[in-house]
N, C-alpha and C. Protein backbone atom coordinates (compact mmCIF):
# COMPACT_ATOMS: atom_id res chain seq x y z
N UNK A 1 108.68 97.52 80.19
CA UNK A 1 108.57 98.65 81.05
C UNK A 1 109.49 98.39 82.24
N UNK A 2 110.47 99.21 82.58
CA UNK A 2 110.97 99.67 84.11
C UNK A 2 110.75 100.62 84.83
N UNK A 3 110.34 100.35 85.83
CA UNK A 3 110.18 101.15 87.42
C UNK A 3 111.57 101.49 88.36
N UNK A 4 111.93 102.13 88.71
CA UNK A 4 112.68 102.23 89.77
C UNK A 4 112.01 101.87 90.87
N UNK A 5 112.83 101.56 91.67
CA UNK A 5 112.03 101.96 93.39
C UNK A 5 111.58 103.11 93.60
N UNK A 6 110.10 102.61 94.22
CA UNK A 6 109.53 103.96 94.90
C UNK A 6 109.14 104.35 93.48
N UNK A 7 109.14 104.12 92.23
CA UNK A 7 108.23 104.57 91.71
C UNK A 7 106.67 104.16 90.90
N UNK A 8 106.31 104.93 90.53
CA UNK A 8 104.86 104.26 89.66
C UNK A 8 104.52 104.91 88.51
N UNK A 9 103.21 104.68 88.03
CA UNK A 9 102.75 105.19 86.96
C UNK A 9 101.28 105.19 86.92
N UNK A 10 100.87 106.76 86.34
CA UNK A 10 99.48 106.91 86.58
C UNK A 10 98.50 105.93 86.19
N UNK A 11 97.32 106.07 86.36
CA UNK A 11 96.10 104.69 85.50
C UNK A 11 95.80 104.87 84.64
N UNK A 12 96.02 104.07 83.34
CA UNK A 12 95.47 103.91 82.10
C UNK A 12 94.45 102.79 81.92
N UNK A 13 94.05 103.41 80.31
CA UNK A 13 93.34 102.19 80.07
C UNK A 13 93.76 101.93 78.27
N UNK A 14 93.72 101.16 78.37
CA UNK A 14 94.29 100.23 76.79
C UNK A 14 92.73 99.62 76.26
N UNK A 15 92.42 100.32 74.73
CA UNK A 15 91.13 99.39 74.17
C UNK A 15 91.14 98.01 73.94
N UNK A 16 92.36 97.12 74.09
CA UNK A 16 92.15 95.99 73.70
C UNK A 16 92.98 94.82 75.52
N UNK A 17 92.86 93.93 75.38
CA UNK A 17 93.51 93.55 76.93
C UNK A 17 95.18 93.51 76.63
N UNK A 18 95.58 93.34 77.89
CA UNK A 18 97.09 93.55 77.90
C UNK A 18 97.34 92.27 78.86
N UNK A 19 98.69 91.67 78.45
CA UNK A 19 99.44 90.62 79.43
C UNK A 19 100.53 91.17 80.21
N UNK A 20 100.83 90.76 80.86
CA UNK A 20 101.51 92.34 81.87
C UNK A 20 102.53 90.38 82.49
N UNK A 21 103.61 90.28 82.34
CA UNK A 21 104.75 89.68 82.67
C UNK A 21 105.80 90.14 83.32
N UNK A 22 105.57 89.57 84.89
CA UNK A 22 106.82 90.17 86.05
C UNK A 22 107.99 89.88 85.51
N UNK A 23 109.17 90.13 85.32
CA UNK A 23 110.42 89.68 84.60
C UNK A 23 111.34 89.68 86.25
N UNK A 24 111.66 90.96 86.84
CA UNK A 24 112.23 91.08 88.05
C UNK A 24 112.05 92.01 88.64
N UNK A 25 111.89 92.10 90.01
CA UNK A 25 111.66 92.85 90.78
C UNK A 25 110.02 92.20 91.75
N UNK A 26 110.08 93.38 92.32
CA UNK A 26 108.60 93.28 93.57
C UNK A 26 108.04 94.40 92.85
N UNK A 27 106.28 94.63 93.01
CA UNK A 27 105.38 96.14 93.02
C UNK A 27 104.22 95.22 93.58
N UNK A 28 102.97 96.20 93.02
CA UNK A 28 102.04 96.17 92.95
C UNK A 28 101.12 97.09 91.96
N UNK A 29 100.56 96.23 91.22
CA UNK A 29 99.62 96.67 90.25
C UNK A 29 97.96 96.93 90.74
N UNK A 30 97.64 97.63 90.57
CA UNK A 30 95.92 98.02 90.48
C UNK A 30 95.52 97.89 89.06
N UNK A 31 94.55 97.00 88.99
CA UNK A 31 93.79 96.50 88.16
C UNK A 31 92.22 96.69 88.39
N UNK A 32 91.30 98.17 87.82
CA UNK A 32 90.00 98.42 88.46
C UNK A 32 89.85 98.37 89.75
N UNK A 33 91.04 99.22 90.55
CA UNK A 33 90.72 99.58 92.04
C UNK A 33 91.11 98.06 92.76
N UNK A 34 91.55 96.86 92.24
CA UNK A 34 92.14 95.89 93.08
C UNK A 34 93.75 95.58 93.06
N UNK A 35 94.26 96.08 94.19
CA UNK A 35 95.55 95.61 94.14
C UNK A 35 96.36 94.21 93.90
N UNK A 36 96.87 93.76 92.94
CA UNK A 36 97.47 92.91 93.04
C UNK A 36 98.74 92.78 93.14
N UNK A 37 99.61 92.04 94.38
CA UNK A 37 100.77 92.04 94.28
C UNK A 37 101.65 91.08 93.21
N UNK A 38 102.76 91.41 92.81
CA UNK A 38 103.32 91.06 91.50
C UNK A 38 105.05 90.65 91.80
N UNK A 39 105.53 89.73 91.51
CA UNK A 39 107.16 89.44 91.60
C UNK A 39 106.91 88.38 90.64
N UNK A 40 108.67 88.24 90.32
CA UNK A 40 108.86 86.82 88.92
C UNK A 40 108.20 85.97 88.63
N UNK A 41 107.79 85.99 87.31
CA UNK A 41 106.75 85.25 86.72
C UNK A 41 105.38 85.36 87.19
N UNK A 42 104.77 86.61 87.68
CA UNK A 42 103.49 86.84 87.81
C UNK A 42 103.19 87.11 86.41
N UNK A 43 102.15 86.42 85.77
CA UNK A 43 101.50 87.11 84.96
C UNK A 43 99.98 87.16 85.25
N UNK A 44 99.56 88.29 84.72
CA UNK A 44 98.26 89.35 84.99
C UNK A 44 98.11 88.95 83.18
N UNK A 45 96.68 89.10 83.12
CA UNK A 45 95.61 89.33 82.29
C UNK A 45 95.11 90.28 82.43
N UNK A 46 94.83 92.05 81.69
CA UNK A 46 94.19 92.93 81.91
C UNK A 46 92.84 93.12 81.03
N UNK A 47 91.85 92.48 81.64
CA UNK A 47 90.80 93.12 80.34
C UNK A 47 90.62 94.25 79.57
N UNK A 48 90.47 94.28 77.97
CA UNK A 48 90.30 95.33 77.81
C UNK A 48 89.45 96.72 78.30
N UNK A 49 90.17 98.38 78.19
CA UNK A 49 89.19 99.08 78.43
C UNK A 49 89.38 99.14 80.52
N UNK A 50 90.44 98.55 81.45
CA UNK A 50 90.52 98.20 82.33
C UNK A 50 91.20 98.93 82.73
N UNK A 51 91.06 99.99 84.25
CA UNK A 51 92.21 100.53 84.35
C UNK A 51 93.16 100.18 85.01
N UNK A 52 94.39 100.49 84.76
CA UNK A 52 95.26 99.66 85.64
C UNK A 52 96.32 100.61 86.05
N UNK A 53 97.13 100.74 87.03
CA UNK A 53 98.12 101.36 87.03
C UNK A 53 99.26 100.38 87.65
N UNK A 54 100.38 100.66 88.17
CA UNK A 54 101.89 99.71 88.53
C UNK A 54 102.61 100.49 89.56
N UNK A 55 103.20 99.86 90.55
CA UNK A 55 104.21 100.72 91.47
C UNK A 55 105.08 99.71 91.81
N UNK A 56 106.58 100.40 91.86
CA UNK A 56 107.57 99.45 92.04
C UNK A 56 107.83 99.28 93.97
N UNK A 57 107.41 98.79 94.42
CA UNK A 57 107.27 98.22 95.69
C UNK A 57 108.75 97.96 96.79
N UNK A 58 109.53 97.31 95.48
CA UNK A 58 110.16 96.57 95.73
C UNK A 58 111.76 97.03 96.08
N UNK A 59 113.09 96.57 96.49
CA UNK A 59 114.49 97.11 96.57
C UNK A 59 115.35 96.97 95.31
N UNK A 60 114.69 96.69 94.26
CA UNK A 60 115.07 96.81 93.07
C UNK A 60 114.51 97.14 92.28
N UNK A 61 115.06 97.29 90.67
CA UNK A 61 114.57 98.16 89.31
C UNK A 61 113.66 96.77 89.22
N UNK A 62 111.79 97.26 88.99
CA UNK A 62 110.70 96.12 88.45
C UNK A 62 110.67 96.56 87.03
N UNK A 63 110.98 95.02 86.50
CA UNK A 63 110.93 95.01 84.70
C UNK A 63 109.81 94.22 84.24
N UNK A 64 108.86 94.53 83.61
CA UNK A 64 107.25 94.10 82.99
C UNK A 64 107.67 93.74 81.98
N UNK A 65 107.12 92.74 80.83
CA UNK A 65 106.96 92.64 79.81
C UNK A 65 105.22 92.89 79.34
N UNK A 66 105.26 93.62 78.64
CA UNK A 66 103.65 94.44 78.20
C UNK A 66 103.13 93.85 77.28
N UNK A 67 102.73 92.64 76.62
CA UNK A 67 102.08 92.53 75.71
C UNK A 67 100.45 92.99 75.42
N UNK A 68 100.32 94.10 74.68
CA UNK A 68 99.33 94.53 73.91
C UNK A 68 98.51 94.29 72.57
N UNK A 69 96.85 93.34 73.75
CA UNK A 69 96.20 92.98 72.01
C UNK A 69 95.88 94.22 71.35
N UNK A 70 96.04 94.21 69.62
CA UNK A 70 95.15 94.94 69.08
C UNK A 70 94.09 94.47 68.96
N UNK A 71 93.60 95.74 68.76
CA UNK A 71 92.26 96.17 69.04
C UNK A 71 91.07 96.30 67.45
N UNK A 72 90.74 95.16 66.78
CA UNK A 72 89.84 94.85 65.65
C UNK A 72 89.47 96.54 64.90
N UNK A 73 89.49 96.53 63.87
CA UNK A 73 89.04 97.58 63.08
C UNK A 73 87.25 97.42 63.18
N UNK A 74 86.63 98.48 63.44
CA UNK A 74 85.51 98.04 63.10
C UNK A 74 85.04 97.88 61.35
N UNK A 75 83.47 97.52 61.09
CA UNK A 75 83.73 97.01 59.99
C UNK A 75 82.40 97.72 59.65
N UNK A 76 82.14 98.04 58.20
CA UNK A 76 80.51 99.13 57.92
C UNK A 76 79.76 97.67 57.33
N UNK A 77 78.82 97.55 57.88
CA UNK A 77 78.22 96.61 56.74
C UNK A 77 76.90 96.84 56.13
């Protein structure tokens, strides 16, 4: 994912957790209403089901790397 400056992205939520990897740039992420600030090599753990949203903070383009767990099939037994 890239941000420009000055921008963001609304709050989602993902069913399974997400690893969220600063690559470059400055923001700040909300993670369930707590801000965390974020630059190179922050990595975040998002629990699943968590909402989170991202804003690029910073004087340059912020680049994330998103890794997304799937999310188990349920099973009939």
């Amino acid at each position: 994912m890239s941000l420009s400056t000055g921008h963001g992205i609304p709050a989602y939520q993902h069913p399974g957790e997400v690893v969220a990897l600063t690559l470059q740039g400055t923001g700040r992420m909300v993670v369930d209403g707590k801000p965390v600030d974020i630059k190179p090599d922050t990595t975040l753990v998002i629990p699943a089901s968590a909402s989170h949203q991202v804003f690029n903070t910073g004087l340059e383009e912020l680049v994330l790397l998103l890794i997304r767990g799937l999310v188990p099939a349920s099973t009939v037994g």
